[in-house]
C-alpha atoms as a PDB file:
ATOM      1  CA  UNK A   1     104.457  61.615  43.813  1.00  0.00           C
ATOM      2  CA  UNK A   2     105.608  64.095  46.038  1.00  0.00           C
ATOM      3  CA  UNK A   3     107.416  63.412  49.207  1.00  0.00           C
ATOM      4  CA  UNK A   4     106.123  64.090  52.672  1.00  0.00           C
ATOM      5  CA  UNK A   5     108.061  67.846  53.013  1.00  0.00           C
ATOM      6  CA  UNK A   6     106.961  69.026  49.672  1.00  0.00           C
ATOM      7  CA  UNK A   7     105.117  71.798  50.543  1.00  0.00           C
ATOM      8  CA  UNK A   8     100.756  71.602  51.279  1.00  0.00           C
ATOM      9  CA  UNK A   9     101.404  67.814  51.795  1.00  0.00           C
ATOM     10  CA  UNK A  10     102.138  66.490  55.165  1.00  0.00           C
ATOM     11  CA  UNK A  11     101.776  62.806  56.712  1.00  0.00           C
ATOM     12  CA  UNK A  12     100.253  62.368  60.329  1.00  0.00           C
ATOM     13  CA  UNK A  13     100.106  59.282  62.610  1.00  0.00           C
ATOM     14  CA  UNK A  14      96.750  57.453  61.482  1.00  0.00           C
ATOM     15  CA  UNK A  15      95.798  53.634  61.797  1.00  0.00           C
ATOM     16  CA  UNK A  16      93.869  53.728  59.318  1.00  0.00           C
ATOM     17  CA  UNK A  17      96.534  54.338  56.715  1.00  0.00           C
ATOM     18  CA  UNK A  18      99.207  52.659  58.094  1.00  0.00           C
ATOM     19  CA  UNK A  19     100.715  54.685  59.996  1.00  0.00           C
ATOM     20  CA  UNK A  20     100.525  57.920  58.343  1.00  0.00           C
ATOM     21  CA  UNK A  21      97.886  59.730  56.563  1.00  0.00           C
ATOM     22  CA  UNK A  22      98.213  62.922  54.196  1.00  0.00           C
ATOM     23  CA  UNK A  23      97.154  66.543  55.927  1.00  0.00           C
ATOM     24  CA  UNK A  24      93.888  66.391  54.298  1.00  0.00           C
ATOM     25  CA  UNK A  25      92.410  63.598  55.677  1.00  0.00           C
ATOM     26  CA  UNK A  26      92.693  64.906  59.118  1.00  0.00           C
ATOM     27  CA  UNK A  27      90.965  68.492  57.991  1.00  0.00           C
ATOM     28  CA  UNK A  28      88.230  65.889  56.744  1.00  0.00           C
ATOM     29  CA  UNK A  29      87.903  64.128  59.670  1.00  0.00           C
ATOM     30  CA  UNK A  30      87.062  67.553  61.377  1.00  0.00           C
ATOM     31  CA  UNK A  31      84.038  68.025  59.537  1.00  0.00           C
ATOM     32  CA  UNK A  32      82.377  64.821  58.652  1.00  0.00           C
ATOM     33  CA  UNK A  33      81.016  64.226  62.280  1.00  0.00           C
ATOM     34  CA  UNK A  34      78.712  61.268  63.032  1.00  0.00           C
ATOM     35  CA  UNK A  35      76.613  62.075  65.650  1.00  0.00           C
ATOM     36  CA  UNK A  36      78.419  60.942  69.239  1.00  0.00           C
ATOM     37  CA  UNK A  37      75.634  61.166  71.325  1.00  0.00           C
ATOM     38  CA  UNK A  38      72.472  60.191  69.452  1.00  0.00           C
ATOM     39  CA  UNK A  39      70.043  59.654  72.927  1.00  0.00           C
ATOM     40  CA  UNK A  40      71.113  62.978  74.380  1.00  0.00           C
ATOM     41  CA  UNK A  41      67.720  64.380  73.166  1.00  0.00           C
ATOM     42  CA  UNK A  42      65.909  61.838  75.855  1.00  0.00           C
ATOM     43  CA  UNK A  43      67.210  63.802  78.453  1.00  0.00           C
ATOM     44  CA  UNK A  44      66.188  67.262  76.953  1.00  0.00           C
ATOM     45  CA  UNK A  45      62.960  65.778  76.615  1.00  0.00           C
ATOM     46  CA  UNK A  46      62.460  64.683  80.275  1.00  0.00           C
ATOM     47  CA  UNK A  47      64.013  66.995  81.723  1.00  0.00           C
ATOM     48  CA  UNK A  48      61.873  70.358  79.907  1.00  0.00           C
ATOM     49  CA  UNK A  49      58.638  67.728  80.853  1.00  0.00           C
ATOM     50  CA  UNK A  50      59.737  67.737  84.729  1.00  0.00           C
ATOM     51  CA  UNK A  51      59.465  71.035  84.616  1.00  0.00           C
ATOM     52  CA  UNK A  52      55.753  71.549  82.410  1.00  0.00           C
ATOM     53  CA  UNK A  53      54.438  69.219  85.296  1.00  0.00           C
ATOM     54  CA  UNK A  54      56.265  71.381  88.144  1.00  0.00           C
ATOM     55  CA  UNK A  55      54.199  74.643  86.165  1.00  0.00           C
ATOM     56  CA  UNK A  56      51.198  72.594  85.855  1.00  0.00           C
ATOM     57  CA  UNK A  57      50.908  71.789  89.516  1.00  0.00           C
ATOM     58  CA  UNK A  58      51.499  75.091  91.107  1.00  0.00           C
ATOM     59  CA  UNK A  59      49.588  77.525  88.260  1.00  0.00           C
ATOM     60  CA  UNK A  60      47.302  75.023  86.974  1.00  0.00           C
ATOM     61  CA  UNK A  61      46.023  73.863  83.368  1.00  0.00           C
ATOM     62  CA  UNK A  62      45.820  77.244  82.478  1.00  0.00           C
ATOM     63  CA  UNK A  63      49.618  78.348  82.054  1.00  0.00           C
ATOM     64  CA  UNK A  64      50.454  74.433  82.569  1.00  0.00           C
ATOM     65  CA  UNK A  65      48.844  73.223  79.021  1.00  0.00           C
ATOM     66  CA  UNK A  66      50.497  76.481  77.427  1.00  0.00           C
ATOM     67  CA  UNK A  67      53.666  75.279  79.135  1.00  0.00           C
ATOM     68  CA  UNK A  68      53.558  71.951  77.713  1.00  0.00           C
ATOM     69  CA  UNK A  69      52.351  73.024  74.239  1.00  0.00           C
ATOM     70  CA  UNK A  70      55.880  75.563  74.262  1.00  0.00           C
ATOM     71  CA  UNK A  71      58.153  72.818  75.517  1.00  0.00           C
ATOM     72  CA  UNK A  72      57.488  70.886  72.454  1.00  0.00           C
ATOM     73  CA  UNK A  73      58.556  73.888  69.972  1.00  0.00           C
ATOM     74  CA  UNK A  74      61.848  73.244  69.893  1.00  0.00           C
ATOM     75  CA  UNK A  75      61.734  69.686  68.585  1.00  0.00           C
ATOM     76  CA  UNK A  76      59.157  70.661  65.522  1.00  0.00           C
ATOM     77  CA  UNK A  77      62.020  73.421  64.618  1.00  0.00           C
ATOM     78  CA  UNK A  78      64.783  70.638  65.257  1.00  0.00           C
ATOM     79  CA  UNK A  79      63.115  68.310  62.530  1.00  0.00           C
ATOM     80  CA  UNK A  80      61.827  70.665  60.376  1.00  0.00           C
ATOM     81  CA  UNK A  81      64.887  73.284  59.799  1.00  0.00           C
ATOM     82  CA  UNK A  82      67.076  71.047  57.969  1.00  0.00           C
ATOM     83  CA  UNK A  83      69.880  73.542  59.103  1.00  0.00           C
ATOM     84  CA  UNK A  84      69.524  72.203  62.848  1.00  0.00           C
ATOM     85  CA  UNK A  85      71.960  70.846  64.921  1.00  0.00           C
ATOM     86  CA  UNK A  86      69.272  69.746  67.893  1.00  0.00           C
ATOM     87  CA  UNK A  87      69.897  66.368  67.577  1.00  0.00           C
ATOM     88  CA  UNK A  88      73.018  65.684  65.673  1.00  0.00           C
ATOM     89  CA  UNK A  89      75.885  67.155  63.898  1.00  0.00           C
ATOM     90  CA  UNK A  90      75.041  68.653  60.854  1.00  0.00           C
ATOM     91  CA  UNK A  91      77.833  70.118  58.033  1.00  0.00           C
ATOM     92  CA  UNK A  92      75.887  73.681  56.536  1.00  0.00           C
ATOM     93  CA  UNK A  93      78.865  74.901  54.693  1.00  0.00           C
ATOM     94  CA  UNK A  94      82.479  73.947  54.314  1.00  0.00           C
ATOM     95  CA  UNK A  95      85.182  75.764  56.366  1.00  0.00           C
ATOM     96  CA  UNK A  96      87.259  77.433  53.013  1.00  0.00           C
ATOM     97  CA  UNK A  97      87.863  81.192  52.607  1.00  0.00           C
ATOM     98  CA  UNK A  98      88.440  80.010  49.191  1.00  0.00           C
ATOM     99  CA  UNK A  99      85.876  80.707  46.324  1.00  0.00           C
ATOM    100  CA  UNK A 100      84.812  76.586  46.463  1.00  0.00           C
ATOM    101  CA  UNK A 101      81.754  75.183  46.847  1.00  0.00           C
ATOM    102  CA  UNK A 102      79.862  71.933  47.364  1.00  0.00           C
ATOM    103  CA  UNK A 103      77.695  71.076  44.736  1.00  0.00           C
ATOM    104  CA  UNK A 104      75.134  68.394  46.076  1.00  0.00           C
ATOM    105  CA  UNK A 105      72.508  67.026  43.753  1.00  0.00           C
ATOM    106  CA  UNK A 106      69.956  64.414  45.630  1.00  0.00           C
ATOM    107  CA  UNK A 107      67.055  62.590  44.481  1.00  0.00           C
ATOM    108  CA  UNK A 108      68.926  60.411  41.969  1.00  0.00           C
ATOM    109  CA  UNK A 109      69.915  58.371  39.703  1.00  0.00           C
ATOM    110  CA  UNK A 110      67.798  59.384  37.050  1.00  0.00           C
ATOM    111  CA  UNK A 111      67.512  59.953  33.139  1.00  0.00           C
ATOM    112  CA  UNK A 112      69.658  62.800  33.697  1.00  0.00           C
ATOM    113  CA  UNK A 113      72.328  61.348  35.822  1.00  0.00           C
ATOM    114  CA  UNK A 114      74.973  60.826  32.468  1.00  0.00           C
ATOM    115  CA  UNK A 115      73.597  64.553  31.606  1.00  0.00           C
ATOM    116  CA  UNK A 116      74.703  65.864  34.666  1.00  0.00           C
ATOM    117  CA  UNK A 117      77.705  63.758  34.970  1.00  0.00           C
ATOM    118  CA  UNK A 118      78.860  65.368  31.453  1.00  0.00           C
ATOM    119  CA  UNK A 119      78.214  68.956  32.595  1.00  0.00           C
ATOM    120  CA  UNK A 120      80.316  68.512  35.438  1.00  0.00           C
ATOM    121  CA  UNK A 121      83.184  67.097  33.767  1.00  0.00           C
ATOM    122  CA  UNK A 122      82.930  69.981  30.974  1.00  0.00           C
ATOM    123  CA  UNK A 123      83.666  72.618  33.942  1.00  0.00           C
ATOM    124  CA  UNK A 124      86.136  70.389  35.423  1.00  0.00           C
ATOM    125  CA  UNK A 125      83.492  70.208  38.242  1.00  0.00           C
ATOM    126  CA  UNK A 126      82.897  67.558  41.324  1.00  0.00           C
ATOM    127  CA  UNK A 127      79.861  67.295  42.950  1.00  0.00           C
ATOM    128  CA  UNK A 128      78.414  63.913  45.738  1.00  0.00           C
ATOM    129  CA  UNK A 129      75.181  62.229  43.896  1.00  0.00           C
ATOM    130  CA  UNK A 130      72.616  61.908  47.153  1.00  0.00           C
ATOM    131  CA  UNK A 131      71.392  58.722  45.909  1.00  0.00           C
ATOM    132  CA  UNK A 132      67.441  56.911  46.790  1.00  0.00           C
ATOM    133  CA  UNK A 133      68.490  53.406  47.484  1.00  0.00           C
ATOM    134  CA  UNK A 134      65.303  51.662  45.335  1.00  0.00           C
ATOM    135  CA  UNK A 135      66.240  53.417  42.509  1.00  0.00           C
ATOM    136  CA  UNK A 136      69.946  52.918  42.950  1.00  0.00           C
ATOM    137  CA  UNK A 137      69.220  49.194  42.618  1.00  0.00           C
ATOM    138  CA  UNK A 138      67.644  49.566  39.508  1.00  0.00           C
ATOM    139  CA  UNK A 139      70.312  51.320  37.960  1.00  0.00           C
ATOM    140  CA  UNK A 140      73.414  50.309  39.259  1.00  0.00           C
ATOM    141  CA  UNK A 141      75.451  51.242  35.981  1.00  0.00           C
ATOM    142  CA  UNK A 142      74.552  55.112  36.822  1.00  0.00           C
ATOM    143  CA  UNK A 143      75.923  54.301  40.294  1.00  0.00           C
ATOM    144  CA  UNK A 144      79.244  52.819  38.944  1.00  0.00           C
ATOM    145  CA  UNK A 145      79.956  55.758  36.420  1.00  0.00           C
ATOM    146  CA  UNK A 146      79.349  58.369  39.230  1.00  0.00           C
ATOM    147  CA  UNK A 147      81.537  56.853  40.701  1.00  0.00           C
ATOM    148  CA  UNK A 148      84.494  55.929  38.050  1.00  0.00           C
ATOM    149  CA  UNK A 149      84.003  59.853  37.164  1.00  0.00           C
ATOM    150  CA  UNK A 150      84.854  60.855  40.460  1.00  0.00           C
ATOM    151  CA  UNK A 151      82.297  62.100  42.549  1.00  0.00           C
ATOM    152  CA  UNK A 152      80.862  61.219  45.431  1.00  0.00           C
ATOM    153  CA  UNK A 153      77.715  59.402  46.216  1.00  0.00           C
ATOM    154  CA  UNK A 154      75.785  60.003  49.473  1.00  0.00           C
ATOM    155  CA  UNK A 155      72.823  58.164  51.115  1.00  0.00           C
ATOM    156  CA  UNK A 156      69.536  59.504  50.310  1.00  0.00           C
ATOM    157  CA  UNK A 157      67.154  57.064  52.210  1.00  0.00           C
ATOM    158  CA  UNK A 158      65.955  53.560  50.995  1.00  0.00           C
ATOM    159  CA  UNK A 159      62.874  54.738  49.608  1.00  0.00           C
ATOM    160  CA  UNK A 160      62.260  58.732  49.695  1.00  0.00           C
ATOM    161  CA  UNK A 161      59.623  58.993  51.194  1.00  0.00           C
ATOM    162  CA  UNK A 162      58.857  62.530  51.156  1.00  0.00           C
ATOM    163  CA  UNK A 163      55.525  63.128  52.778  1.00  0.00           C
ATOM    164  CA  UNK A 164      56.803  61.264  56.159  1.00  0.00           C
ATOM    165  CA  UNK A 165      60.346  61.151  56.649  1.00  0.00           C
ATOM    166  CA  UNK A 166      59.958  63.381  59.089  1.00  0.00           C
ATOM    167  CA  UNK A 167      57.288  61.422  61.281  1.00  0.00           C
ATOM    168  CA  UNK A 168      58.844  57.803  61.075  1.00  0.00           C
ATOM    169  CA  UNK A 169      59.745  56.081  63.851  1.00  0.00           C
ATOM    170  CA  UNK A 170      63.030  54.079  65.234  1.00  0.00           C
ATOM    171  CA  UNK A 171      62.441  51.187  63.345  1.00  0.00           C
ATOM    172  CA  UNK A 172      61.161  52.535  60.008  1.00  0.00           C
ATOM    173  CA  UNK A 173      64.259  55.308  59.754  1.00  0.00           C
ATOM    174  CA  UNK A 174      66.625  52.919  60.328  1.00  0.00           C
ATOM    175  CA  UNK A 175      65.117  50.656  57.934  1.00  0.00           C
ATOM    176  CA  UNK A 176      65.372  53.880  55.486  1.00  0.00           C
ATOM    177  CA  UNK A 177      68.994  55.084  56.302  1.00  0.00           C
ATOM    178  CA  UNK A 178      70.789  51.531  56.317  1.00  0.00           C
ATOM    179  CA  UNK A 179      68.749  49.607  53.533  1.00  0.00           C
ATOM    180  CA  UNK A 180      70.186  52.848  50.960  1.00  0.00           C
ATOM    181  CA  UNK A 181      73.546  52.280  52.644  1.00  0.00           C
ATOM    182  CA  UNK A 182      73.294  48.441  51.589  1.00  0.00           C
ATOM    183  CA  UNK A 183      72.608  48.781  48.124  1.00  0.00           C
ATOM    184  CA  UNK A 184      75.053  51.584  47.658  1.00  0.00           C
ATOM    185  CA  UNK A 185      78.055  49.940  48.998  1.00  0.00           C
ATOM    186  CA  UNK A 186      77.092  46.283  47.213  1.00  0.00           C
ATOM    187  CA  UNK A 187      77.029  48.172  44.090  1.00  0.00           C
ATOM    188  CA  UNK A 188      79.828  50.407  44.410  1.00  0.00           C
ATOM    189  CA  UNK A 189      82.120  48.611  46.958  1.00  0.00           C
ATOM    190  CA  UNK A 190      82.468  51.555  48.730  1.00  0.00           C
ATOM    191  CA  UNK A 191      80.660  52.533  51.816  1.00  0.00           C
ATOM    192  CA  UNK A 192      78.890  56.490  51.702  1.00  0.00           C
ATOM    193  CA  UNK A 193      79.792  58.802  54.255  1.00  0.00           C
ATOM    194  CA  UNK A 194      77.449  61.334  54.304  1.00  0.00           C
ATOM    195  CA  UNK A 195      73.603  61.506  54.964  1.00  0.00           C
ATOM    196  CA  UNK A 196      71.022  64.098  53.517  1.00  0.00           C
ATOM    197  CA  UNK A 197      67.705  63.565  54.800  1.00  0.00           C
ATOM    198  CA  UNK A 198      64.637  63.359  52.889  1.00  0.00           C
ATOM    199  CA  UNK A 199      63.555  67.579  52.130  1.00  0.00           C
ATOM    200  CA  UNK A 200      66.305  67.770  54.907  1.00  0.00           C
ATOM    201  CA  UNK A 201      63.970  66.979  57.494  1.00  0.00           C
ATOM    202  CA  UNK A 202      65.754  64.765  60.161  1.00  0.00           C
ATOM    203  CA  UNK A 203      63.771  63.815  63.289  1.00  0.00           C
ATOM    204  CA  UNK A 204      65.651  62.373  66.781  1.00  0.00           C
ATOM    205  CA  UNK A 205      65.807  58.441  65.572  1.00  0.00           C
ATOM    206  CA  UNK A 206      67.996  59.850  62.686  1.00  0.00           C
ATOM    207  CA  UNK A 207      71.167  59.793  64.768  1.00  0.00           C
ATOM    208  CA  UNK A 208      71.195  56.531  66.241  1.00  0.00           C
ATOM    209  CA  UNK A 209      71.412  54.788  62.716  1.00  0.00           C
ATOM    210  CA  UNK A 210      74.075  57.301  61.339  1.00  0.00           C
ATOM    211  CA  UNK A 211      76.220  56.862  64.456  1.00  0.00           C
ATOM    212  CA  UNK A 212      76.178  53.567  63.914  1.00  0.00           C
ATOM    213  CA  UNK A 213      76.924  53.325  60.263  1.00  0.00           C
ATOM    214  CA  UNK A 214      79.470  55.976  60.500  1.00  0.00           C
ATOM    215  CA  UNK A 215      77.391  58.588  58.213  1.00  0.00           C
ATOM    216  CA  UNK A 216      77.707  62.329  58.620  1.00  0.00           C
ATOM    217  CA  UNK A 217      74.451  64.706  58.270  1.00  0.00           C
ATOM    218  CA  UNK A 218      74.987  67.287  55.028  1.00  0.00           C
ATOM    219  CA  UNK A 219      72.634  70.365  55.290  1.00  0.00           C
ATOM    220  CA  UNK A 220      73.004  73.213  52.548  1.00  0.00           C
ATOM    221  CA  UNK A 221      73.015  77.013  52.979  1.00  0.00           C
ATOM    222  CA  UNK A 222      72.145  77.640  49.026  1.00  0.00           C
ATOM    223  CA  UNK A 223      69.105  76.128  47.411  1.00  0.00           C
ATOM    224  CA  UNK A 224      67.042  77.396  44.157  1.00  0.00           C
ATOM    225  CA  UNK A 225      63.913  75.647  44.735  1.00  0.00           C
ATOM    226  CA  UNK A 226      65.089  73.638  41.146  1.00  0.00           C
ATOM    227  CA  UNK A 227      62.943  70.565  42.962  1.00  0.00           C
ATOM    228  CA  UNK A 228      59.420  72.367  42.341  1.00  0.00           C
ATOM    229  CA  UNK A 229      60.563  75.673  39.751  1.00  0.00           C
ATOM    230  CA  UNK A 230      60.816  75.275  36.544  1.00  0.00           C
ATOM    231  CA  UNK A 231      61.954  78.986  35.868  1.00  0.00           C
ATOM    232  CA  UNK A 232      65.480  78.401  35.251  1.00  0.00           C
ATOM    233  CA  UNK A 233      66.192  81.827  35.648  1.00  0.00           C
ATOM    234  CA  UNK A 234      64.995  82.257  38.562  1.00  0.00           C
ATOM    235  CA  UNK A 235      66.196  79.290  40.370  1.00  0.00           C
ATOM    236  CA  UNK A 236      69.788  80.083  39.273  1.00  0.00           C
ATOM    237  CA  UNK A 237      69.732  84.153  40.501  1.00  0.00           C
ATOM    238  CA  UNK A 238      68.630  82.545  43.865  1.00  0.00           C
ATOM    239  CA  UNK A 239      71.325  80.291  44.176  1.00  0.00           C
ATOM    240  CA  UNK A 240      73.448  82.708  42.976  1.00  0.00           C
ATOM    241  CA  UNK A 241      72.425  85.324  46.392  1.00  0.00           C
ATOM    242  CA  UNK A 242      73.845  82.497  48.370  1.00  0.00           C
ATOM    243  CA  UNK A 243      76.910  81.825  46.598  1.00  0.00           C
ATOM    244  CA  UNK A 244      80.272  82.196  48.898  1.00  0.00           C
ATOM    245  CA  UNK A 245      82.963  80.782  49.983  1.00  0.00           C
ATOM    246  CA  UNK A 246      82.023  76.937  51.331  1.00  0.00           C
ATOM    247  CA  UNK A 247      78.712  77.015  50.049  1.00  0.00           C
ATOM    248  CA  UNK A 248      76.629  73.884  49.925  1.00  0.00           C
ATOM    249  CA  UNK A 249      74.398  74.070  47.215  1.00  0.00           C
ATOM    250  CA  UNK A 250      71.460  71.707  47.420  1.00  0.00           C
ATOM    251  CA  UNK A 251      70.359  70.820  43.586  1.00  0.00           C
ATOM    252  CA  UNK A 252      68.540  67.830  41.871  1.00  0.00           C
ATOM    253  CA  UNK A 253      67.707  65.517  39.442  1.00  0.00           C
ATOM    254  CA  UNK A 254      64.726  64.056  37.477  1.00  0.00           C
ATOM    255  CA  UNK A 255      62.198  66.633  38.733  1.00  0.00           C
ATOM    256  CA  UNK A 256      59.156  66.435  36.738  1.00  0.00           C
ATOM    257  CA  UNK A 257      59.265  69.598  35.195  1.00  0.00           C
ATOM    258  CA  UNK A 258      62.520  68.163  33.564  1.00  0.00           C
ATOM    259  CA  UNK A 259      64.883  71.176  33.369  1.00  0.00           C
ATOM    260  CA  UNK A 260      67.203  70.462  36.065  1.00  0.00           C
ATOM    261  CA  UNK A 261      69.917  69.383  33.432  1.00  0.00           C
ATOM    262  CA  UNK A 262      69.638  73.063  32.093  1.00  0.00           C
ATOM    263  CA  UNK A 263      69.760  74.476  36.003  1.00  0.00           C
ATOM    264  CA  UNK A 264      73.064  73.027  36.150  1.00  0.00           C
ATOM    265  CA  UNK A 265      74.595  74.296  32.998  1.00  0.00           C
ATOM    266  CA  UNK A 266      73.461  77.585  33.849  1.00  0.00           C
ATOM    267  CA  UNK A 267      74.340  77.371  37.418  1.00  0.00           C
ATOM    268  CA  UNK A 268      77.881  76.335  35.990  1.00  0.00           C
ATOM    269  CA  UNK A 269      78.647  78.693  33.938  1.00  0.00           C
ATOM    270  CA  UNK A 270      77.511  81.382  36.530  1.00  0.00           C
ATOM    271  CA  UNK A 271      80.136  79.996  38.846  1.00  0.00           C
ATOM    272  CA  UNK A 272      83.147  79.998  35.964  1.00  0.00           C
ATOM    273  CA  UNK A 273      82.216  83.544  35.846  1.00  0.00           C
ATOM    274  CA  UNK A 274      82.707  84.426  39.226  1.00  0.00           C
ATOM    275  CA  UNK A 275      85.667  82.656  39.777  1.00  0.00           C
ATOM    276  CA  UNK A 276      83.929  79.213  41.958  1.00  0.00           C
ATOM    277  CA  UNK A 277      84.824  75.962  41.595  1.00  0.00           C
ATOM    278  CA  UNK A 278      82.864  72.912  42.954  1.00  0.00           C
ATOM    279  CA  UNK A 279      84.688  70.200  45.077  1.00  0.00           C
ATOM    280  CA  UNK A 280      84.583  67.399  47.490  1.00  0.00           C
ATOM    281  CA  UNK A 281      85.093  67.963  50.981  1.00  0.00           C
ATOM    282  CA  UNK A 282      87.694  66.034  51.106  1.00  0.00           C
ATOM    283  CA  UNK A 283      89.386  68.515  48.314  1.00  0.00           C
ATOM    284  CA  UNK A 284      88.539  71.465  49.832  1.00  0.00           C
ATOM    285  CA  UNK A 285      91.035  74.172  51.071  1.00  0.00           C
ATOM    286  CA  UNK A 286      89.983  74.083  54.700  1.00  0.00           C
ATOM    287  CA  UNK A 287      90.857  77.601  56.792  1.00  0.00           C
ATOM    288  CA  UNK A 288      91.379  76.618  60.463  1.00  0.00           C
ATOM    289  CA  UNK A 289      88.761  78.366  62.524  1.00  0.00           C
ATOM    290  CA  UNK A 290      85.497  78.395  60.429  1.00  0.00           C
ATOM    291  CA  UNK A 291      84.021  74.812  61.557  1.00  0.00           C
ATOM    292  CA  UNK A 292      80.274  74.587  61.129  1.00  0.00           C
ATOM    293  CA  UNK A 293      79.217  71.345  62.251  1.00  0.00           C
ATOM    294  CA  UNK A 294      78.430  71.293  65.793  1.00  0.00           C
ATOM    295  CA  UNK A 295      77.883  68.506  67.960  1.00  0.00           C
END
């Protein structure tokens, strides 16, 4: 073990190791950023409404129902771009001029979580497992050896439900976000810390629950599609335009075309040849002055 003045490994002040926690932790801490102020969207709301009604009186329904139609655009692009920051904190790539990336693989476990989990290990590779919390339960050994291997394991909603994530309500996302973060921990011990919503669509009552359970919002800035293609090719060139330093890669598992196994090996190998390697946030290099997740 190497003391606290070998070199790249320094101890701070932190409670919640004692005392003293390594360097790391702290560059961790800057990114993984539950939202703070999960209600602050309330206000926008009002306050861009105040003003549709002050249009509407003095021009009329004419410009005033155009007015109100507008003032509504910018929450459809805050749920809808998964890359937005409208009503939370979300990470979109990790703040490294080194070649690493973050390899995140969602809608799991499935028949080729051990697959997958082989790959990785193969090219020395890391990756976080977004896992569905139903089908979690159901397979809880999957969950474990994810785990024992190394990686990390992310909340991925209770259920996936993909056609409406984006439309539920209070009550029904909560339900979503902290029944997955239930039946992670009880199987794993271990509490997630990061969020990805469901197609990355994350409407205003996402932030209250992730405040509150201490979860961090991942977004991507490289994606191949390998959810709906089936042209491995294809997917794999695309990811490949994207590729740079702190990439998040967003990837999966079990699709029904049933070649995301061989997307990964490819993808891989790509990344051996060009000099990437895929790690944890927690592992990566972080160069002050690139933060991405904004509050």
């Amino acid at each position: 073990m190497r003391g606290s003045n070998a070199p790249g490994y320094r101890l701070r002040l932190h409670p919640g190791y004692g005392g003293l926690a390594p360097a790391w932790h702290h560059r961790f801490m800057n990114i993984h950023r539950p939202p703070r102020y999960p209600h602050v969207w309330r206000l926008l709301l009002v306050a861009s409404q105040l003003i549709v009604i002050a249009i509407w009186w003095r021009y009329g329904w004419k410009i005033g129902l155009p007015a109100m139609l507008a003032s509504h655009l910018p929450f459809v692009w805050g749920t809808l771009r998964p890359q937005s920051r409208l009503f939370g904190p979300a990470l979109t790539r990790l703040p490294t001029d080194e070649r690493q990336v973050w390899l995140t693989i969602d809608d799991g476990p499935s028949g080729d979580t051990l697959a997958l989990l082989n790959l990785l290990d193969g090219h020395a590779a890391k990756a976080t497992f977004f896992l569905v919390g139903e089908r979690a339960a159901t397979q809880p050994d999957l969950v474990r050896e994810i785990a024992r291997r190394g990686h990390g394991i992310g909340n991925h909603s209770a259920t996936h439900p993909s056609a409406w994530f984006w439309a539920l309500g209070p009550r029904r996302m909560r339900e979503e976000i902290a029944g997955c973060q239930t039946i992670l921990q009880g199987i794993t011990g271990t509490a997630p810390r990061w969020f990805r919503a469901v197609v990355g669509m994350a409407n205003p009552f996402v932030s209250a629950p992730l405040r509150d359970l201490g979860l961090a919002r991942a977004a991507w800035n490289a994606r191949g599609f390998d959810g709906v293609r089936h042209d491995v090719d294809g997917v794999v060139a695309r990811i490949e335009r994207d590729l740079a330093p702190g990439a998040i890669v967003l990837l999966h598992e079990g699709a029904r075309h049933g070649r995301n196994v061989e997307m990964v090996a490819r993808l891989l190998k790509r990344m051996d040849e060009l000099g990437y390697r895929a790690v944890l946030p927690e592992e990566s290099q972080f160069a002050p002055g690139l933060e991405k997740a904004r509050g």
